[in-house]
N, C-alpha and C. Protein backbone atom coordinates (compact mmCIF):
# COMPACT_ATOMS: atom_id res chain seq x y z
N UNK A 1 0.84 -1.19 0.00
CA UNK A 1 0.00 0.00 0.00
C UNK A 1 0.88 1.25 0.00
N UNK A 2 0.54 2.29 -0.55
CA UNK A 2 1.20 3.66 -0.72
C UNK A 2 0.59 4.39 0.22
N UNK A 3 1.35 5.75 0.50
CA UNK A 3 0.16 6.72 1.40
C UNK A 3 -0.38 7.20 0.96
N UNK A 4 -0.38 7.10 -0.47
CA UNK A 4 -1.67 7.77 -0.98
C UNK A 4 -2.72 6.96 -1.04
N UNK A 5 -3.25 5.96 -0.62
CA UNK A 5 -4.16 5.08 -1.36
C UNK A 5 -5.34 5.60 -0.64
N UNK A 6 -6.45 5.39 -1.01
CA UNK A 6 -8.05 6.22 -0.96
C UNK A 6 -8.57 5.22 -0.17
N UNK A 7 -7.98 4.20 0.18
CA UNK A 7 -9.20 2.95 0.96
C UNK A 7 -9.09 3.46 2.23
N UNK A 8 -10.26 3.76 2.38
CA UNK A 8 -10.25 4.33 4.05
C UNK A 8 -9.85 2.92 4.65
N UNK A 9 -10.71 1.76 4.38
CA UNK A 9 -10.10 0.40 5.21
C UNK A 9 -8.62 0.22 5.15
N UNK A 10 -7.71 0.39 4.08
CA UNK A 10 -6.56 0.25 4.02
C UNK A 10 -5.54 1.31 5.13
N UNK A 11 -6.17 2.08 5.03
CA UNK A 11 -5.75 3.36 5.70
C UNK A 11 -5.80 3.11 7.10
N UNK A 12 -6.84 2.72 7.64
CA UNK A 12 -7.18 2.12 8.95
C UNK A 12 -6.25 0.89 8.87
N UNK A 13 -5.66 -0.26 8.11
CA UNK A 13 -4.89 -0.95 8.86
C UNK A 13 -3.82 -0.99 8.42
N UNK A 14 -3.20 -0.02 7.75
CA UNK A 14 -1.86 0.53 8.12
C UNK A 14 -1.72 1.25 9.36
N UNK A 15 -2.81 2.63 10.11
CA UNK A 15 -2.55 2.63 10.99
C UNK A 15 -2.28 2.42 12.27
N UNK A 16 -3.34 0.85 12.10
CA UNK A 16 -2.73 -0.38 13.14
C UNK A 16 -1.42 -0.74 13.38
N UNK A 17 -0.95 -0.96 11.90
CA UNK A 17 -0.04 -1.62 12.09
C UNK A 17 0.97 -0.56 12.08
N UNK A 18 1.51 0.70 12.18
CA UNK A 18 2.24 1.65 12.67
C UNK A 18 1.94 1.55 14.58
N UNK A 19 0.66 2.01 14.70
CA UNK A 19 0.89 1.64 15.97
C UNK A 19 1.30 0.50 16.65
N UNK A 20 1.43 -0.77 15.86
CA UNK A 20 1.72 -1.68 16.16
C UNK A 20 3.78 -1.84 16.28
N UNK A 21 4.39 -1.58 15.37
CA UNK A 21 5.52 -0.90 15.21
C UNK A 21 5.82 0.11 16.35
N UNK A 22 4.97 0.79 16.96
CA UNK A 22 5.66 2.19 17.89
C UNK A 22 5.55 1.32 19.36
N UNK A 23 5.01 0.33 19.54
CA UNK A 23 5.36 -0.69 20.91
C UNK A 23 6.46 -1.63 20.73
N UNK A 24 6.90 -2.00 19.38
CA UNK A 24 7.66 -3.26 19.12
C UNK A 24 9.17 -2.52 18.88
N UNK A 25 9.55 -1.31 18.27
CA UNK A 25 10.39 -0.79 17.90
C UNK A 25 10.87 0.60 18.52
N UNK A 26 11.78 0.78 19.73
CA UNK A 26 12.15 1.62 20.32
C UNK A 26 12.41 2.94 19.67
N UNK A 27 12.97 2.70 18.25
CA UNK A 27 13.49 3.39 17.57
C UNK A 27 12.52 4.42 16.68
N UNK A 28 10.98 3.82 16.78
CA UNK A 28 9.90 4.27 15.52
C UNK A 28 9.29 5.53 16.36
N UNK A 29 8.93 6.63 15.32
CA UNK A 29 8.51 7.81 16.18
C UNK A 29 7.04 7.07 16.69
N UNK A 30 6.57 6.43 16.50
CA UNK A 30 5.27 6.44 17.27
C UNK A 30 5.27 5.48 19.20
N UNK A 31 6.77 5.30 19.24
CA UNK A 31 7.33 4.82 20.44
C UNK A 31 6.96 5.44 21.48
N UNK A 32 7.02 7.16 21.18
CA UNK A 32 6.78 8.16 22.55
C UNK A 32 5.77 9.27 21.70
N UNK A 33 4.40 8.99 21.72
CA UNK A 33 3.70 9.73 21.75
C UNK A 33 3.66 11.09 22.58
N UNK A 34 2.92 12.25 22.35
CA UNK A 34 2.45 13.38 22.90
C UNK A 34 0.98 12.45 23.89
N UNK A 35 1.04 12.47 24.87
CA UNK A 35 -0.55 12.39 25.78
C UNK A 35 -1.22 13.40 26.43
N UNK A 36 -2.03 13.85 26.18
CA UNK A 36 -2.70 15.23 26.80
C UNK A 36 -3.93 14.85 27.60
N UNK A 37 -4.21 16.04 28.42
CA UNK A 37 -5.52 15.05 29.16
C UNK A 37 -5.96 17.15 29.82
N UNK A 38 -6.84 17.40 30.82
CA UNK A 38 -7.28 17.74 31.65
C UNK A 38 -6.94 18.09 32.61
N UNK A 39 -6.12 19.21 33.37
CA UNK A 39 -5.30 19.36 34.31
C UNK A 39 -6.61 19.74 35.96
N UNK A 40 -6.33 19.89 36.80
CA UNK A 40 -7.52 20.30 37.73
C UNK A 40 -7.93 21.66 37.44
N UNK A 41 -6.93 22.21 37.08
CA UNK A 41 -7.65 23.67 36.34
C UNK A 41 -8.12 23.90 35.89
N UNK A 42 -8.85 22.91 34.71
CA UNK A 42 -9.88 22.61 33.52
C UNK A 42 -8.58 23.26 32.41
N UNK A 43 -7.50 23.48 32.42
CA UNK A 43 -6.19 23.80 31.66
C UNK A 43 -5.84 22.41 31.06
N UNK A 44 -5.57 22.41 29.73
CA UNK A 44 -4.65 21.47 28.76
C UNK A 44 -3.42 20.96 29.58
N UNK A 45 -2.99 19.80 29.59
CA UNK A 45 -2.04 19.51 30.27
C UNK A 45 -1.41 18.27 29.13
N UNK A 46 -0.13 18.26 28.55
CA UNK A 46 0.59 17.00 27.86
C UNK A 46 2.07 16.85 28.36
N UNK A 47 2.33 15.35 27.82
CA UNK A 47 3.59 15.65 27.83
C UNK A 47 4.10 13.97 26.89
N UNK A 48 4.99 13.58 26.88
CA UNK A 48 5.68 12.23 25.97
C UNK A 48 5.57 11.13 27.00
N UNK A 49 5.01 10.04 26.42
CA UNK A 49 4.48 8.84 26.88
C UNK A 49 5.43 7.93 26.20
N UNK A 50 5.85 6.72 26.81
CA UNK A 50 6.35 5.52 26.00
C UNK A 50 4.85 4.56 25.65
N UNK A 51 4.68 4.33 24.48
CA UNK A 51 3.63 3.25 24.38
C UNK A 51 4.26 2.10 24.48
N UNK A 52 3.62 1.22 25.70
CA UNK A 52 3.96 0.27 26.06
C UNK A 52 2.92 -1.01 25.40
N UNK A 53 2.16 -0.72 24.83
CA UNK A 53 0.97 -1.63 24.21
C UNK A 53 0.07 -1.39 23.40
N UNK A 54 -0.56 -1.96 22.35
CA UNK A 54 -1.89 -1.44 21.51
C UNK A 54 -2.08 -2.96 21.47
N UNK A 55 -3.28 -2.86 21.26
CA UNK A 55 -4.52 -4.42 20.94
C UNK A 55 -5.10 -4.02 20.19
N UNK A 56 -5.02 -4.26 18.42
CA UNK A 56 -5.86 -3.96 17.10
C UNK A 56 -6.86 -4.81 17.50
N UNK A 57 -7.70 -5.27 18.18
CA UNK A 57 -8.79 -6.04 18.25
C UNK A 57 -9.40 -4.94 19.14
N UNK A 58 -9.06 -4.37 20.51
CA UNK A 58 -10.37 -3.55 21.20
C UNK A 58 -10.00 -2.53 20.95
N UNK A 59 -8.56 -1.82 20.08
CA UNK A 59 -8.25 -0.68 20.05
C UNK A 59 -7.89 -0.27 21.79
N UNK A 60 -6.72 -0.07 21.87
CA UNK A 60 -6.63 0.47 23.28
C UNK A 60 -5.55 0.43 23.57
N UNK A 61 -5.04 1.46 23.50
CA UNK A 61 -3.44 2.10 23.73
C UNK A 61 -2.84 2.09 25.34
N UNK A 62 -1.88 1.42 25.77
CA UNK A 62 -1.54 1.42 27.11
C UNK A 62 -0.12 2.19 27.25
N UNK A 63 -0.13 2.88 28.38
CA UNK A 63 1.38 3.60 29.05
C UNK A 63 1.21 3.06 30.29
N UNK A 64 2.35 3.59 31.22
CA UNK A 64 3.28 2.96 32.57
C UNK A 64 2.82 4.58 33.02
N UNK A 65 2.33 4.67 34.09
CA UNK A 65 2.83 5.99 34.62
C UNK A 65 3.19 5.30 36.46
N UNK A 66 3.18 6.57 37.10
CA UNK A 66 3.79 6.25 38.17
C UNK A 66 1.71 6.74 39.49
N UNK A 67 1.49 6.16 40.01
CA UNK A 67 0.09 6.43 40.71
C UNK A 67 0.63 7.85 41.50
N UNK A 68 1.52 7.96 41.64
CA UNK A 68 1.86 9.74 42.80
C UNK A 68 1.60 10.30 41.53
N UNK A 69 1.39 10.43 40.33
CA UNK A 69 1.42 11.51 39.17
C UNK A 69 0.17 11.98 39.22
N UNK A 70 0.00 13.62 39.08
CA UNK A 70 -0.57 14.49 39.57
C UNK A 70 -1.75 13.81 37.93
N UNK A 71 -1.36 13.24 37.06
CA UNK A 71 -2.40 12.68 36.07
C UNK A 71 -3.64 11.80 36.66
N UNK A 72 -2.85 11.14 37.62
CA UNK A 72 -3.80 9.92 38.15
C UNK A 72 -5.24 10.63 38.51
N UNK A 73 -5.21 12.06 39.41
CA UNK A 73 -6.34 12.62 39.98
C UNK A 73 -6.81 13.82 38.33
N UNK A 74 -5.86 13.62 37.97
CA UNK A 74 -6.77 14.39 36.74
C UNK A 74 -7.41 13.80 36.01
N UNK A 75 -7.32 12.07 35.60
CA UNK A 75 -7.70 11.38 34.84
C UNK A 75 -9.16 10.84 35.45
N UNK A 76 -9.01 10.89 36.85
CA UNK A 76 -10.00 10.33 38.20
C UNK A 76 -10.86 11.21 37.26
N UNK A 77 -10.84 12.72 37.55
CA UNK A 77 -11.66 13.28 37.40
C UNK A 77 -12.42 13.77 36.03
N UNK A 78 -11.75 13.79 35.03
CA UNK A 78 -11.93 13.69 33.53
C UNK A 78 -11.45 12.79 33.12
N UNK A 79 -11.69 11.73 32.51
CA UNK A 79 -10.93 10.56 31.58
C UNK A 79 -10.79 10.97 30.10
N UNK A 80 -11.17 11.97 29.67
CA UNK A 80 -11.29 11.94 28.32
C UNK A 80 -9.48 12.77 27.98
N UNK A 81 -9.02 11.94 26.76
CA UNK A 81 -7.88 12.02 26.51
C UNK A 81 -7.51 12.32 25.41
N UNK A 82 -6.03 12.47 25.10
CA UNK A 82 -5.70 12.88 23.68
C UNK A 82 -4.05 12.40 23.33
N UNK A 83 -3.92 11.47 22.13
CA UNK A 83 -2.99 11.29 21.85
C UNK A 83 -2.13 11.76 20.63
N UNK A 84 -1.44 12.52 20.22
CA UNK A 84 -0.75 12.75 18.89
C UNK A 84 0.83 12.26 18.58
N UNK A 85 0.64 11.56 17.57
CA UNK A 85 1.63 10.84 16.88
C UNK A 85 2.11 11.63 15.74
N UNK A 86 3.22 11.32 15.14
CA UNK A 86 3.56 12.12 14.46
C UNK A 86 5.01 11.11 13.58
N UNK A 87 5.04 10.63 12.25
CA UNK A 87 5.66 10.22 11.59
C UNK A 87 6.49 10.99 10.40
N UNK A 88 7.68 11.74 10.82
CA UNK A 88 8.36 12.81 9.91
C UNK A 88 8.87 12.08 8.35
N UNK A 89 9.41 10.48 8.36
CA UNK A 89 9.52 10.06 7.32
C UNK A 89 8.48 10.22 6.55
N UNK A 90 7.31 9.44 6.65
CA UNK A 90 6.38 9.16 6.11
C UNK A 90 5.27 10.39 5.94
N UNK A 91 5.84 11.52 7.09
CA UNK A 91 4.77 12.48 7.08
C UNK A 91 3.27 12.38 7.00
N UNK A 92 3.46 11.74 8.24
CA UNK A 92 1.83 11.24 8.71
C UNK A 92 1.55 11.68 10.21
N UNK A 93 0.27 12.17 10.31
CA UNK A 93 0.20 12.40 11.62
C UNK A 93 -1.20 11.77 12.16
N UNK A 94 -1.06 11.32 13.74
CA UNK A 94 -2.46 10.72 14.27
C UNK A 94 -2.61 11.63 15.08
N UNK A 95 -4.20 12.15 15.31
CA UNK A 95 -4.47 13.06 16.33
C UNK A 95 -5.83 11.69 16.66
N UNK A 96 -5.45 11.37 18.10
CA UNK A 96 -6.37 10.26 18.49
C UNK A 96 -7.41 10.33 20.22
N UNK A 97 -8.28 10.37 19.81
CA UNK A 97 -9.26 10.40 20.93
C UNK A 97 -9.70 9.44 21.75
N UNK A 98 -9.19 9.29 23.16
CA UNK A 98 -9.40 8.31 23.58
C UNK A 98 -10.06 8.58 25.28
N UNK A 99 -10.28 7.57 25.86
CA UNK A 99 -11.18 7.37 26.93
C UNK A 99 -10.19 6.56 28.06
N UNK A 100 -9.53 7.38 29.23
CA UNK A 100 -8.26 6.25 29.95
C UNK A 100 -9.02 5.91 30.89
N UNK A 101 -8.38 4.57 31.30
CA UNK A 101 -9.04 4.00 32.84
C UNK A 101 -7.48 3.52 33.22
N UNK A 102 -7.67 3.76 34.73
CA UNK A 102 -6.69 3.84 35.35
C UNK A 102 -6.41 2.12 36.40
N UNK A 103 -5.13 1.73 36.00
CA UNK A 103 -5.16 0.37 36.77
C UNK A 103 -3.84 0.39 37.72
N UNK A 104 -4.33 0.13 38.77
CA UNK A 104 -3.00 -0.42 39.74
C UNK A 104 -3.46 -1.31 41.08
N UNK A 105 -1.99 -2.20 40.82
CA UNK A 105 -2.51 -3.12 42.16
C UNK A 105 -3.60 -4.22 41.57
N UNK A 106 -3.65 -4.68 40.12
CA UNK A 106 -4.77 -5.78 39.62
C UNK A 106 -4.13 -6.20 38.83
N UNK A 107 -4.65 -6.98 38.31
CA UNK A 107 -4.44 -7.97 37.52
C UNK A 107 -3.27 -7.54 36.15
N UNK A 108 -4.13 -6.60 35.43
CA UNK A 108 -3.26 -6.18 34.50
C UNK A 108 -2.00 -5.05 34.79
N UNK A 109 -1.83 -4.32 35.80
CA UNK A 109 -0.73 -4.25 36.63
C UNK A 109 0.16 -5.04 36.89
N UNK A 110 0.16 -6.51 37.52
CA UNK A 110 0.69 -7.61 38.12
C UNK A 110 1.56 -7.95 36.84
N UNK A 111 0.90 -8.21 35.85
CA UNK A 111 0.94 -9.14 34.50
C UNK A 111 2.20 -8.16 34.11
N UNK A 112 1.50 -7.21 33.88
CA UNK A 112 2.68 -5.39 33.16
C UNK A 112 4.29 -5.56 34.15
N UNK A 113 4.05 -5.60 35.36
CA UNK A 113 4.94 -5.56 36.11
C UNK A 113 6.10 -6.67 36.54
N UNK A 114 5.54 -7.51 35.85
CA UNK A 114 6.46 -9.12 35.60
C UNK A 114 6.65 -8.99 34.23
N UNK A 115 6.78 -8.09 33.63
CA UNK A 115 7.75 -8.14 31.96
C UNK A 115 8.01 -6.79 32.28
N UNK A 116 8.11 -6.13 33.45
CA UNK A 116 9.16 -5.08 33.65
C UNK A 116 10.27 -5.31 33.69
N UNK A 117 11.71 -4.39 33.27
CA UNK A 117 13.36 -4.91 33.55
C UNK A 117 13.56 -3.97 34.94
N UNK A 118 14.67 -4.42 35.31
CA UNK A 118 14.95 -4.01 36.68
C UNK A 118 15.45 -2.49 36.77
N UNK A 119 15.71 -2.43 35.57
CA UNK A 119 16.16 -1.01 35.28
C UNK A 119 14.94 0.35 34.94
N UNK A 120 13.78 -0.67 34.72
CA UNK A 120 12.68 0.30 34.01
C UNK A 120 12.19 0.33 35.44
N UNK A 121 11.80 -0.54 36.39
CA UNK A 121 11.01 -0.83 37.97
C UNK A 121 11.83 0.47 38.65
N UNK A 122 13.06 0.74 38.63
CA UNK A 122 14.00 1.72 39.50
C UNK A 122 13.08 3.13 39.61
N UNK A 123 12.28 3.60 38.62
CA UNK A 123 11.81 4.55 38.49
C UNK A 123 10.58 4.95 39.32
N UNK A 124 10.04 3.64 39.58
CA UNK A 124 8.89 3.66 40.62
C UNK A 124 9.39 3.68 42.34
N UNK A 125 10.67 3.66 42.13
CA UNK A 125 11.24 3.80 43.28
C UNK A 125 11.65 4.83 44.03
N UNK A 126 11.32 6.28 43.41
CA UNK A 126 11.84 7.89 43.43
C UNK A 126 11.09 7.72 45.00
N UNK A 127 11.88 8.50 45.55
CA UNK A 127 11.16 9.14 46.79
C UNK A 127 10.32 10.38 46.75
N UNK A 128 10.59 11.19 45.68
CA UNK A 128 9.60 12.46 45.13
C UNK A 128 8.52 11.45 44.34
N UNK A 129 7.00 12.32 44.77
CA UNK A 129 6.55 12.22 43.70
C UNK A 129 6.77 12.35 42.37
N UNK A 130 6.16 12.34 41.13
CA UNK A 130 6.33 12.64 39.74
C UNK A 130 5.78 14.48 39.94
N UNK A 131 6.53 15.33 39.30
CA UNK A 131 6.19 16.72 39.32
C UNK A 131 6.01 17.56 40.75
N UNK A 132 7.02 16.82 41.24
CA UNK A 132 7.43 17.43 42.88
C UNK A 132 8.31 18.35 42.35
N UNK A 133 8.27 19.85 42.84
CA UNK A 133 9.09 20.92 42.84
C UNK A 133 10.29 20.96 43.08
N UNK A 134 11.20 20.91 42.93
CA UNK A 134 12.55 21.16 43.49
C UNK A 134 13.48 22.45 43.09
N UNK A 135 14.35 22.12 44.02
CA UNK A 135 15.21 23.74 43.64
C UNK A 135 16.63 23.36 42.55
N UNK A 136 16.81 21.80 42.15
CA UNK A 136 17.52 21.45 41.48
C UNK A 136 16.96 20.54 40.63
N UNK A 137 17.65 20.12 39.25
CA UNK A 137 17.59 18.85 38.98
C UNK A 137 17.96 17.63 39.13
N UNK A 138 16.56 16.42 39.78
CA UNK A 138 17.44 15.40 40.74
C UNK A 138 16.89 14.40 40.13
N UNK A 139 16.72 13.34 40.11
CA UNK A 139 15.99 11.80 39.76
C UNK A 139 14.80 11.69 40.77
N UNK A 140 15.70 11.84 42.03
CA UNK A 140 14.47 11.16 43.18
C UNK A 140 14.99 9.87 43.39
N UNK A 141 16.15 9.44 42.92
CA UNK A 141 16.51 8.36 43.08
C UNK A 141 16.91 7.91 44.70
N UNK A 142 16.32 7.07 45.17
CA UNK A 142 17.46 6.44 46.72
C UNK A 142 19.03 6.84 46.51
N UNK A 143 19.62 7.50 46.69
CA UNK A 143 20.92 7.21 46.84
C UNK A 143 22.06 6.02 46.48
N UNK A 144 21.73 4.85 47.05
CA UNK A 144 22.06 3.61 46.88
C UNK A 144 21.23 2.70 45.79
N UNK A 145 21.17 3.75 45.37
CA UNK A 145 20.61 2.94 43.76
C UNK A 145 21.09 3.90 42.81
N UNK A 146 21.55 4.99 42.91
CA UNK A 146 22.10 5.42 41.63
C UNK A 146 23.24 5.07 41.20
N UNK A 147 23.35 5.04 39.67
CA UNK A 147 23.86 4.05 38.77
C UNK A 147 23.96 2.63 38.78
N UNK A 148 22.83 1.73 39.43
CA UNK A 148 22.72 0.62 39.54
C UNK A 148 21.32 0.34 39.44
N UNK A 149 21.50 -1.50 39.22
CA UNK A 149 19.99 -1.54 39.32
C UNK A 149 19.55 -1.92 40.43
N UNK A 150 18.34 -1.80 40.96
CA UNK A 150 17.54 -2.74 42.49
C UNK A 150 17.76 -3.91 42.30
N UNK A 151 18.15 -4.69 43.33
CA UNK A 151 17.76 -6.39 43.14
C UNK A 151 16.20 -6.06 42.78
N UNK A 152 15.95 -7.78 42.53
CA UNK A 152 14.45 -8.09 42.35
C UNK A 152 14.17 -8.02 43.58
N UNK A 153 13.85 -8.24 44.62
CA UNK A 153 13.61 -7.97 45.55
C UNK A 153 13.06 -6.31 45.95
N UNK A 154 14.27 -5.65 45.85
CA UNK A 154 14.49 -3.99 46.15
C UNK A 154 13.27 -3.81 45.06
N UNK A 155 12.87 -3.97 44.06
CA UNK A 155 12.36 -3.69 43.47
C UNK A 155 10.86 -3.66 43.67
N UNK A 156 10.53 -4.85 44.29
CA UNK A 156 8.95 -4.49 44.58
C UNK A 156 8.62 -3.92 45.17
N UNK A 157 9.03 -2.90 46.06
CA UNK A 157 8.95 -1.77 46.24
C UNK A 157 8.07 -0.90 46.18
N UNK A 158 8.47 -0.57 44.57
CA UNK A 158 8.21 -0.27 43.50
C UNK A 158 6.88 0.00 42.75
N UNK A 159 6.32 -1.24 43.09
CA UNK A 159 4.85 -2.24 42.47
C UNK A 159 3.50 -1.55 43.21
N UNK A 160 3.42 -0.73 44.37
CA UNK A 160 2.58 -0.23 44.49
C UNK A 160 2.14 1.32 43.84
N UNK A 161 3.22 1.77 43.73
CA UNK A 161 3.38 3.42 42.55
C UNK A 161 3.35 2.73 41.05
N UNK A 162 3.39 1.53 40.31
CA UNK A 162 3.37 1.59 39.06
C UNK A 162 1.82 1.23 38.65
N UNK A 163 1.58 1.99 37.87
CA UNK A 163 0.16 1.90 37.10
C UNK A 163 0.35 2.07 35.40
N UNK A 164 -0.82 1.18 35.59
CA UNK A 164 -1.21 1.49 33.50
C UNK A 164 -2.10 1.76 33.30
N UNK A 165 -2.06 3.13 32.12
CA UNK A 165 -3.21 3.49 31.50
C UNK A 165 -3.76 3.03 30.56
N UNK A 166 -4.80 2.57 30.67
CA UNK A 166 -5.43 1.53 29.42
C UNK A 166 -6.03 2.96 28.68
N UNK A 167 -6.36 3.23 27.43
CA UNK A 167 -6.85 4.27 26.50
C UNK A 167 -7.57 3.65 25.65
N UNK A 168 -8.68 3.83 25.56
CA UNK A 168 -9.92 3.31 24.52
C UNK A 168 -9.82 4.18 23.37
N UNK A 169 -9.44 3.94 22.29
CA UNK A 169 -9.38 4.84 21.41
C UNK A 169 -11.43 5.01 20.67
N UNK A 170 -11.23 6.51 20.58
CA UNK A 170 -12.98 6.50 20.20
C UNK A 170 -12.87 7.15 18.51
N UNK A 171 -11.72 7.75 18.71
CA UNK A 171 -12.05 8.51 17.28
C UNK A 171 -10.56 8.93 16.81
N UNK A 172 -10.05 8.27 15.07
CA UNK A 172 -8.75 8.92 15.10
C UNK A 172 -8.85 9.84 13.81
N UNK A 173 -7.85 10.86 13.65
CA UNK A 173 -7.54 11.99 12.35
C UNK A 173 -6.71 11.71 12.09
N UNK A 174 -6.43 10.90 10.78
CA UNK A 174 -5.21 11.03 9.96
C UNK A 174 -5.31 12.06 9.46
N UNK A 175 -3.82 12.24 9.02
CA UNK A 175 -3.24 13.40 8.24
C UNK A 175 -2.18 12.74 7.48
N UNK A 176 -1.91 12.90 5.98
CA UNK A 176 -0.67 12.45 5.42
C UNK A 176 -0.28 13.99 5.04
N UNK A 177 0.58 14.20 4.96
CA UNK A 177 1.12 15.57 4.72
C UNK A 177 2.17 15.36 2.97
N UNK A 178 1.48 16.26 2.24
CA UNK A 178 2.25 16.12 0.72
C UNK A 178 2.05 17.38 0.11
N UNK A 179 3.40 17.56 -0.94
CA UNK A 179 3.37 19.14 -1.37
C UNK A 179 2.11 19.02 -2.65
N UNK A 180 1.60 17.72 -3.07
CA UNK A 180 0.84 17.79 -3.98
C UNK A 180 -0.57 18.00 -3.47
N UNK A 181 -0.76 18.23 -2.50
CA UNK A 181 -2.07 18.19 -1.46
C UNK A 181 -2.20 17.73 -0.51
N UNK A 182 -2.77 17.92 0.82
CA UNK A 182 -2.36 16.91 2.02
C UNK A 182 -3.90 16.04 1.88
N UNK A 183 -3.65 14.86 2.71
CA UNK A 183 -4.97 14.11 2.45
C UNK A 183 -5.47 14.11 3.99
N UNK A 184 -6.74 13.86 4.08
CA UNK A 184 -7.41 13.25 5.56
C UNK A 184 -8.04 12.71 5.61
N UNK A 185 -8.04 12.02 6.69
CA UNK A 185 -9.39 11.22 6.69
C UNK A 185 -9.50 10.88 8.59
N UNK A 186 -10.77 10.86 8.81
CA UNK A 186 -11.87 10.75 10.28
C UNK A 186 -12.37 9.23 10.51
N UNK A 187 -11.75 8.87 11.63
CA UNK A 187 -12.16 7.54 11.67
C UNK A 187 -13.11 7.68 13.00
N UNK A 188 -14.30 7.16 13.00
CA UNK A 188 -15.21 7.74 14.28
C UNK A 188 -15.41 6.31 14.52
N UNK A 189 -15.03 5.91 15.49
CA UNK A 189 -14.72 4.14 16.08
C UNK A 189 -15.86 3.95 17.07
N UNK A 190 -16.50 5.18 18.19
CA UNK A 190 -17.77 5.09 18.97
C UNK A 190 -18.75 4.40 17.81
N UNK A 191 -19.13 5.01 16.42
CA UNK A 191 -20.14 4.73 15.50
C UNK A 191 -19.75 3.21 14.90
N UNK A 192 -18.68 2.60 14.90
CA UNK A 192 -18.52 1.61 14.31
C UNK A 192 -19.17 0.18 15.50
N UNK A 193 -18.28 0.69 17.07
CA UNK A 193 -18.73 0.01 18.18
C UNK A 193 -20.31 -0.54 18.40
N UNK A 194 -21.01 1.10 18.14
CA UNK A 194 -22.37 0.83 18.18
C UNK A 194 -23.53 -0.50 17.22
């Protein structure tokens, strides 16, 4: 398939399978999305996510955050979300609408957290919250863990601050970007569900 091709169906599962690529390939821009959400201010709030998962069967985009993140009570309180992707080779962009629910301490937590590396778990280990103020730039790291990793052990720790955001995708906007015209197309996934 080309990016130009007109099949909206085709179009839709290429962009599966890009998102499918931005969990499998560290290296692919769709690895670290933009995530935006709802701040308590009723203010826009984003910032870069690692996608840690997509399921082309329910549609539903997953990240790692940490439960002290000032997101967790923003998401409590608005779930409605926003993801943008952005492919400079290919010059494609996803602006994607989605719906997060928040998991920690269950099942799909547990599961997430046993194909964690010991090096990725260290992070749930900060003694600052996520977006704690400081008068320097620090990690938050224990002391006796910087430049090393936790045993497994040291590490579960850890397991009560790590959460995943599951994201229901409801509605996505492609964009291919070309000097001969740009193309678009609206994928409204609530209307397909129904």
């Amino acid at each position: 398939m080309t990016f130009f091709d007109e099949n909206p169906n085709l179009i839709f599962d290429n962009i599966k399978n890009l998102l499918v690529k931005g969990v499998n390939e560290r290296d692919h821009p769709f690895h670290t999305p933009i995530f935006s959400n709802i701040d308590r201010n009723n203010n826009s709030n984003a910032r870069i996510v690692v996608l840690r998962k997509f399921d082309k069967k329910s549609l539903i985009l997953n990240f790692h955050t940490d439960y002290r993140s000032p997101k967790i009570l923003e998401l409590k309180k608005n779930n409605n979300s926003f993801f943008v992707f952005y492919d400079y080779k290919i010059k494609t962009q996803l602006r994607i609408n989605t719906i997060s629910y928040i998991h920690n301490q269950n099942e799909i937590t547990h599961k997430a957290w046993e194909e964690t590396r010991l090096f990725s778990r260290k992070c749930y280990l900060t003694e600052k919250f996520p977006s704690s103020k400081t008068s320097s730039p620090e990690d938050g790291i224990p002391d006796h863990l910087k430049g090393v990793d936790p045993t497994k052990d040291e590490s579960e720790k850890g397991y009560n601050n790590f959460t995943v955001i599951e994201n229901e995708i409801k509605n996505i906007d492609w964009l291919f970007l070309a000097s001969s015209g740009h193309r678009r197309l609206n994928i409204n996934l609530e209307k397909k569900n129904n």
